[in-house]
Protein backbone atom coordinates (compact mmCIF):
# COMPACT_ATOMS: atom_id res chain seq x y z
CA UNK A 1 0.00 0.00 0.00
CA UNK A 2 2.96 2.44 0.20
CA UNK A 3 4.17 4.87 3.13
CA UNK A 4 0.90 5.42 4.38
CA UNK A 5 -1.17 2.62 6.62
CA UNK A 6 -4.96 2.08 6.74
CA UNK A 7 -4.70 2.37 10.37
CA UNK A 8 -2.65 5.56 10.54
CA UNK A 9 -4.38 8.84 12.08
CA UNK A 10 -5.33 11.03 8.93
CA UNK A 11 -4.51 15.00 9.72
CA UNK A 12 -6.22 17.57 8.10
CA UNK A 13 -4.23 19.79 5.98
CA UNK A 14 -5.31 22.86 4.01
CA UNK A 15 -3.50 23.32 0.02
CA UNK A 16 -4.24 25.82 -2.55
CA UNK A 17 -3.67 24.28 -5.93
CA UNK A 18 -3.18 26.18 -9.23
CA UNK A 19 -6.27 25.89 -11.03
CA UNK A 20 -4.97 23.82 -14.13
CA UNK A 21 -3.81 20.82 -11.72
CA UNK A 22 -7.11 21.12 -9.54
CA UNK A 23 -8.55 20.17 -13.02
CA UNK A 24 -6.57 17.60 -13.70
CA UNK A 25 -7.06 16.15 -10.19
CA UNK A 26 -10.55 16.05 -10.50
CA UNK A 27 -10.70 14.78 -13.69
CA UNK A 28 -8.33 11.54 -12.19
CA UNK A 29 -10.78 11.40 -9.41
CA UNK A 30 -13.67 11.26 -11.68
CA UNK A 31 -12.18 8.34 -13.91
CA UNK A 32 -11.26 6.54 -11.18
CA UNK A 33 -14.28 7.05 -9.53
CA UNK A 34 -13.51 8.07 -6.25
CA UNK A 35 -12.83 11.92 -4.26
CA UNK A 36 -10.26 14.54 -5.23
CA UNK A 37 -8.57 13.97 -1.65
CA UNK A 38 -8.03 10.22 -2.51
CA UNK A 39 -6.62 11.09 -5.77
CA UNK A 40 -3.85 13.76 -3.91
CA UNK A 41 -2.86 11.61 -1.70
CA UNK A 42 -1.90 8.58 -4.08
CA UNK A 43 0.04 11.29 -6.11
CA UNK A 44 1.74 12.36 -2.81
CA UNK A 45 2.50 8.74 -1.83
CA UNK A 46 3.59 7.92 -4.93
CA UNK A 47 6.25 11.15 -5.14
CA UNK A 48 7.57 10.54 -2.09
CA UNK A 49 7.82 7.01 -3.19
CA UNK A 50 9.41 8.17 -6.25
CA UNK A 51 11.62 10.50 -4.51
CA UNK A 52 12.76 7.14 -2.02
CA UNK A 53 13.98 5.35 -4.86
CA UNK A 54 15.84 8.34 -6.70
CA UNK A 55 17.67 8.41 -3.37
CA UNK A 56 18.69 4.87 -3.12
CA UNK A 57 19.76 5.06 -6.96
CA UNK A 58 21.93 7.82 -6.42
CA UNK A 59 23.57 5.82 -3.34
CA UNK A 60 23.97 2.77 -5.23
CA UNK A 61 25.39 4.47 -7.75
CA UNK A 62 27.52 6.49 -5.71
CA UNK A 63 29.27 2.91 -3.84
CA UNK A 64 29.58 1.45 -7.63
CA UNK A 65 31.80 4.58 -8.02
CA UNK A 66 33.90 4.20 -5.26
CA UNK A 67 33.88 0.61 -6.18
CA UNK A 68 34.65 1.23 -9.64
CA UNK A 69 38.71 0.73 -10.89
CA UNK A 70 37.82 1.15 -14.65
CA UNK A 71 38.23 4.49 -16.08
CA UNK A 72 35.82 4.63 -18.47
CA UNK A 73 32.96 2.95 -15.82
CA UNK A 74 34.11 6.23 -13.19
CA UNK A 75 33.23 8.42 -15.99
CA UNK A 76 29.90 6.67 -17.35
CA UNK A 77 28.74 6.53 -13.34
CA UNK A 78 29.88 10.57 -12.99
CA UNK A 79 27.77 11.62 -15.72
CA UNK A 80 25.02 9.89 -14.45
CA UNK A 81 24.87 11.04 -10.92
CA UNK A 82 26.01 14.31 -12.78
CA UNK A 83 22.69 13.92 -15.05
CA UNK A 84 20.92 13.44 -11.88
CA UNK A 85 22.07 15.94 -9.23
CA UNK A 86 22.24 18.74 -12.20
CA UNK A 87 20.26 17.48 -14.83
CA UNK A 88 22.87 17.84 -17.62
């Protein structure tokens, strides 16, 4: 089910959302069928899920670097944590 548990205490929070994703939201929550607040909450889960696993690929990428004796794998694994730290 992800980070959050069906037996967790839900708090109440208050978020103004730009008009074009409030849209969008509700037009998720009306294919799927089920509220607005449902539909935010999956998409938070799932970015902070997201987020988890960008984080544990940078790590892993980072040890195969320090792991790493071939030149031309240091450089490959630099770009790439390069590509995702700066986006270049």
């Amino acid at each position: 089910m992800g980070i959050m548990s069906k037996t967790e205490r839900s708090v109440r929070q208050s978020v103004s959302l730009p008009a074009r994703i409030a849209k969008y939201v509700q037009a998720i929550a009306k294919t799927r069928k089920t509220s607005a607040n449902r539909v935010l909450v999956d998409l938070i889960e799932a970015g902070l899920e997201s987020k988890q696993a960008e984080k544990e690929r940078f790590f892993a990428l980072a040890n195969r670097l320090t792991e790493s004796t071939d030149p031309a794998e240091q450089q490959r694994l630099k770009d790439e944590l390069a590509r995702m730290t700066f986006g270049v």
